[in-house]
Protein backbone atom coordinates (compact mmCIF):
# COMPACT_ATOMS: atom_id res chain seq x y z
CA UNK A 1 0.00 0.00 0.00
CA UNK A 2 3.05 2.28 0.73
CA UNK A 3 4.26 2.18 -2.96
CA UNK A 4 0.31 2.98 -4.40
CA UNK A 5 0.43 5.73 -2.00
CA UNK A 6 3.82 7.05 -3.31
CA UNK A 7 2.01 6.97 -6.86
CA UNK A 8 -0.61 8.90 -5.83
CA UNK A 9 1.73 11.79 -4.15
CA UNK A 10 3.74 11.78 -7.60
CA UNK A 11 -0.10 11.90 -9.33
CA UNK A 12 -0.68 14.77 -6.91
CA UNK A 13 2.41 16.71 -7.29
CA UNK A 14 2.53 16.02 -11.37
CA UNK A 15 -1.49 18.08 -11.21
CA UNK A 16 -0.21 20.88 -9.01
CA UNK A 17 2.71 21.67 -11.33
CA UNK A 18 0.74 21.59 -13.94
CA UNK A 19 -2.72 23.16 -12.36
CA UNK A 20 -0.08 26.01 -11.23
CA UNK A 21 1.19 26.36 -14.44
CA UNK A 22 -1.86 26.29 -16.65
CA UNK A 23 -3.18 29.31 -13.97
CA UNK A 24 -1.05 31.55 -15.88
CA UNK A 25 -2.72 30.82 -19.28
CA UNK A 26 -5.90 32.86 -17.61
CA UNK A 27 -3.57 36.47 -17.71
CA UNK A 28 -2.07 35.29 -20.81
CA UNK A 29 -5.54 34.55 -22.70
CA UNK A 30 -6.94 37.80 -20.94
CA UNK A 31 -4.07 39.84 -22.36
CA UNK A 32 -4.63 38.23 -26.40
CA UNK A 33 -7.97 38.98 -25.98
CA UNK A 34 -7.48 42.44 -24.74
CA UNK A 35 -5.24 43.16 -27.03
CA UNK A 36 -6.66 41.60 -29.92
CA UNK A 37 -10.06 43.72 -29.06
CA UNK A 38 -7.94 47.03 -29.00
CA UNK A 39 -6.49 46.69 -32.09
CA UNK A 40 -9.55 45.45 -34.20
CA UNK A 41 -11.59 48.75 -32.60
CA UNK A 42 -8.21 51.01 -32.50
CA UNK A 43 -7.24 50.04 -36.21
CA UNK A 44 -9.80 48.62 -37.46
CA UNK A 45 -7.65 45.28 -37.89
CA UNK A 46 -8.33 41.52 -37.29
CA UNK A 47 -6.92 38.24 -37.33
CA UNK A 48 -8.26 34.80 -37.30
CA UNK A 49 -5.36 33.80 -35.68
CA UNK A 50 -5.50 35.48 -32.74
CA UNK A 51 -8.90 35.01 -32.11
CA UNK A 52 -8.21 30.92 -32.16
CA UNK A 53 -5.26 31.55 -29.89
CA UNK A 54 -7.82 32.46 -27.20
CA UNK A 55 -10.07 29.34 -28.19
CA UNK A 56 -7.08 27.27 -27.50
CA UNK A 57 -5.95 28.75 -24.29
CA UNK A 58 -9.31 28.71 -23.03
CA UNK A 59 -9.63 25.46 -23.84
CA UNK A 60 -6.26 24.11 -22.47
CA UNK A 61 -7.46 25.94 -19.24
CA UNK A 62 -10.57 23.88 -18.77
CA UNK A 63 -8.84 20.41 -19.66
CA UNK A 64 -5.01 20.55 -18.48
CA UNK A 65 -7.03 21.72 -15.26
CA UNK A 66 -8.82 18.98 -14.62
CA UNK A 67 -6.92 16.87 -12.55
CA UNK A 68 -5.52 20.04 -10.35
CA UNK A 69 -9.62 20.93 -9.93
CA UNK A 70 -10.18 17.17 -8.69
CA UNK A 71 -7.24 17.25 -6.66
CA UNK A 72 -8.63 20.09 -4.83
CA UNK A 73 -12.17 18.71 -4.88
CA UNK A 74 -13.38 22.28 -6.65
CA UNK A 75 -15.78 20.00 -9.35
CA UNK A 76 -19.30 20.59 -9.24
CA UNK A 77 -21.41 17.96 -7.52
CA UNK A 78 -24.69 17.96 -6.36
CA UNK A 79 -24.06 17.35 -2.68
CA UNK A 80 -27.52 15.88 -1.08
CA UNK A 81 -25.89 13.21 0.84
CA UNK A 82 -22.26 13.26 0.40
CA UNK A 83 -21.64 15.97 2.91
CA UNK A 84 -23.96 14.33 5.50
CA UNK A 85 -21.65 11.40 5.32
CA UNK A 86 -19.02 10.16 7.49
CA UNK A 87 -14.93 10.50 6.36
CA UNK A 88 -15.60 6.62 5.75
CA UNK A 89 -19.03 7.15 3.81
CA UNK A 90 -17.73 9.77 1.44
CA UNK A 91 -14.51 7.32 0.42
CA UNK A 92 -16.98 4.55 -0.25
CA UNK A 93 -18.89 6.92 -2.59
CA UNK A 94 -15.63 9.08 -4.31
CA UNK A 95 -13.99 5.14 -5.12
CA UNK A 96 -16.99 3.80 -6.68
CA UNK A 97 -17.34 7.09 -8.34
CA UNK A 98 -13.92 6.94 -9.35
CA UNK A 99 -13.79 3.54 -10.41
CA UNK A 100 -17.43 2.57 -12.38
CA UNK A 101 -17.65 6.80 -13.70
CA UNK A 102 -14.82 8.82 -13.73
CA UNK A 103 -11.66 6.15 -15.23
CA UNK A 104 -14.48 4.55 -17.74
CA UNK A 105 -15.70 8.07 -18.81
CA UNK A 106 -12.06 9.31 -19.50
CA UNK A 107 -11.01 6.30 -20.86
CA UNK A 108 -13.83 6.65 -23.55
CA UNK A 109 -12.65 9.76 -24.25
CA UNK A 110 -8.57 9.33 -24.88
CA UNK A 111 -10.02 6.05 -27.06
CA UNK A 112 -12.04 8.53 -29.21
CA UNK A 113 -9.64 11.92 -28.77
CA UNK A 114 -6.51 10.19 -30.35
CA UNK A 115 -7.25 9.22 -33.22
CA UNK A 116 -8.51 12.35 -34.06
CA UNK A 117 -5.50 13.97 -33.05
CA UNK A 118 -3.37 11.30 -34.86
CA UNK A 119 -5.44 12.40 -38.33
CA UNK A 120 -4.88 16.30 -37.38
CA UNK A 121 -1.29 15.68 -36.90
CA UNK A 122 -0.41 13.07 -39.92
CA UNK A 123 -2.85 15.22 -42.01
CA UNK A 124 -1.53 19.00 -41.14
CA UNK A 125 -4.62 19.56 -40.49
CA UNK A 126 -5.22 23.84 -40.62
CA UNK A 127 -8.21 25.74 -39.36
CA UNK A 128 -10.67 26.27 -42.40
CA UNK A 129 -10.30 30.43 -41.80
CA UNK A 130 -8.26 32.77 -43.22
CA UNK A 131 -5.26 33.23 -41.40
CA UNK A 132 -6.24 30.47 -39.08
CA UNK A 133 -3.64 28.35 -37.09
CA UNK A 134 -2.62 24.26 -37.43
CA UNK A 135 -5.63 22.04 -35.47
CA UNK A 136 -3.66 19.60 -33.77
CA UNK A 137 -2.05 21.38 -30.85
CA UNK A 138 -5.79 22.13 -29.73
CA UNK A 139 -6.86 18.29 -30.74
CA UNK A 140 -3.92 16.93 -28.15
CA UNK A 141 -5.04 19.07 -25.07
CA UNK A 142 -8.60 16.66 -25.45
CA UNK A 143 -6.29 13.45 -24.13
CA UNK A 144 -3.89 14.78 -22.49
CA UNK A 145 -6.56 16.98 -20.43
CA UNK A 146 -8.42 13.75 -20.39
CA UNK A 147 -5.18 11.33 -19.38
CA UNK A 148 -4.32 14.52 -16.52
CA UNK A 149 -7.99 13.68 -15.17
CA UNK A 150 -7.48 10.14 -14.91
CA UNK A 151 -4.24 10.06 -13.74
CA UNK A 152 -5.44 11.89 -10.85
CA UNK A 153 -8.68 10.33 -10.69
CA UNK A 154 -6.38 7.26 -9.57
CA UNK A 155 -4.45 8.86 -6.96
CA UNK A 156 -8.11 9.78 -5.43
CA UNK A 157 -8.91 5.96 -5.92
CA UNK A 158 -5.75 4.97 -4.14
CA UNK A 159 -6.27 7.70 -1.52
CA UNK A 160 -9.78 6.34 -0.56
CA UNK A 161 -8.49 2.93 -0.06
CA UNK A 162 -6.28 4.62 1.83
CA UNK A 163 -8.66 5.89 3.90
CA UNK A 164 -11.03 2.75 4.22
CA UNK A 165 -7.63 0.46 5.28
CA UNK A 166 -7.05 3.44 7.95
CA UNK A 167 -3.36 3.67 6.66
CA UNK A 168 -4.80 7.67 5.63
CA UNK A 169 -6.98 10.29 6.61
CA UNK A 170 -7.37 12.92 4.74
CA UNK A 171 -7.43 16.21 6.01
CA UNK A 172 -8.51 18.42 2.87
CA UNK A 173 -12.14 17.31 2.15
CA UNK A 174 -13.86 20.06 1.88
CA UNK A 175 -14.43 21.57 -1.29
CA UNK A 176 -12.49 24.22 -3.08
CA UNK A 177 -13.99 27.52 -1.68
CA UNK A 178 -14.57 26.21 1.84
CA UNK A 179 -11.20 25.64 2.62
C-alpha cells in the first residue's frame, strides 16, 4: 500500500505543477484577448489567428485543469448526501465514483480523442479560416486533459483505499472555496 500511495503523491504533485502552471494561461488569454479587441476597434484590424489563440488557451485551461480541480475537490457535484456522510461514507462513494464513472468516462474519451488527433497531426490539419492556425495542438489538449484527469482520478482511488484500510486520513475534504 506504501508504494500505491507514493504513486498517488507523484499523481498529486505532477497536477499541481501543472494546475499552477496552466493558472497563468488565464492572464495570458486575458491579455490576447485584450489586445486583440484594442487593435480590431483602435485600427480597425483583425486576425483569425489570434482570435483561435484564445479558443485554444481557453480550452487548455478547462482540460489541463482537470486533474488540479479534482485534486482540490473544486468540481461541481450535487451534494444531497455526500456531505452528511461520514470520512468513511464519502470514500466509499468518491472510489466507486472513481472507479465505475470517472476512469471509464475518460477512458472513452482518450479512445475517441486520439485518433482524431493522430489524423490532425499526420494530415496538417489547418483551421478552415483565413489566417487560421494548425488544429492539432488544440486536438492533443482533449487526451492529455483527459489522461491529466485520470491520472489523478487514480491517486483519489488509491487515496480512498487509503482511507477505508485506515493507513490515511485525509485532512482536505472540503471543497475548493470552503477551505
Amino acid at each position: 500500500m506504501q508504494g500505491l500511495l507514493s504513486l498517488a503523491r507523484w499523481i498529486d504533485a505532477l497536477n499541481e505543477r501543472v494546475g499552477r502552471l496552466v493558472m497563468w494561461l488565464v492572464l495570458v488569454t486575458t491579455l490576447i484577448s485584450a489586445a486583440n479587441a484594442g487593435v480590431r476597434y483602435g485600427f480597425g484590424e483583425s486576425s483569425n489567428a489570434w482570435l483561435e489563440i484564445q479558443w485554444y488557451l481557453f480550452g487548455a485551461l478547462f482540460l489541463l485543469a482537470s486533474g488540479y480541480t479534482l485534486k482540490h475537490n473544486g468540481h461541481v457535484r450535487i451534494d444531497l448526501i455526500y456531505g452528511r456522510l461520514s470520512p468513511r461514507g464519502r470514500a466509499w462513494i468518491d472510489l466507486l465514483g472513481g472507479v465505475f464513472f470517472l476512469l471509464p468516462f475518460c477512458g472513452l474519451i482518450i479512445w475517441y480523442a486520439w485518433p482524431m488527433f493522430m489524423l490532425a497531426w499526420s494530415s496538417h490539419e489547418m483551421s478552415p479560416d483565413s489566417g487560421g492556425l494548425v488544429r492539432w495542438p488544440v486536438k492533443l489538449l482533449i487526451p492529455a486533459g483527459f489522461a491529466l484527469l485520470a491520472l489523478q482520478g487514480v491517486a483519489e482511488i488509491i487515496k480512498r483505499i487509503g482511507v477505508l484500510t485506515g493507513r490515511l486520513v485525509l485532512e482536505n475534504e472540503a471543497p475548493m472555496e470552503e477551505v
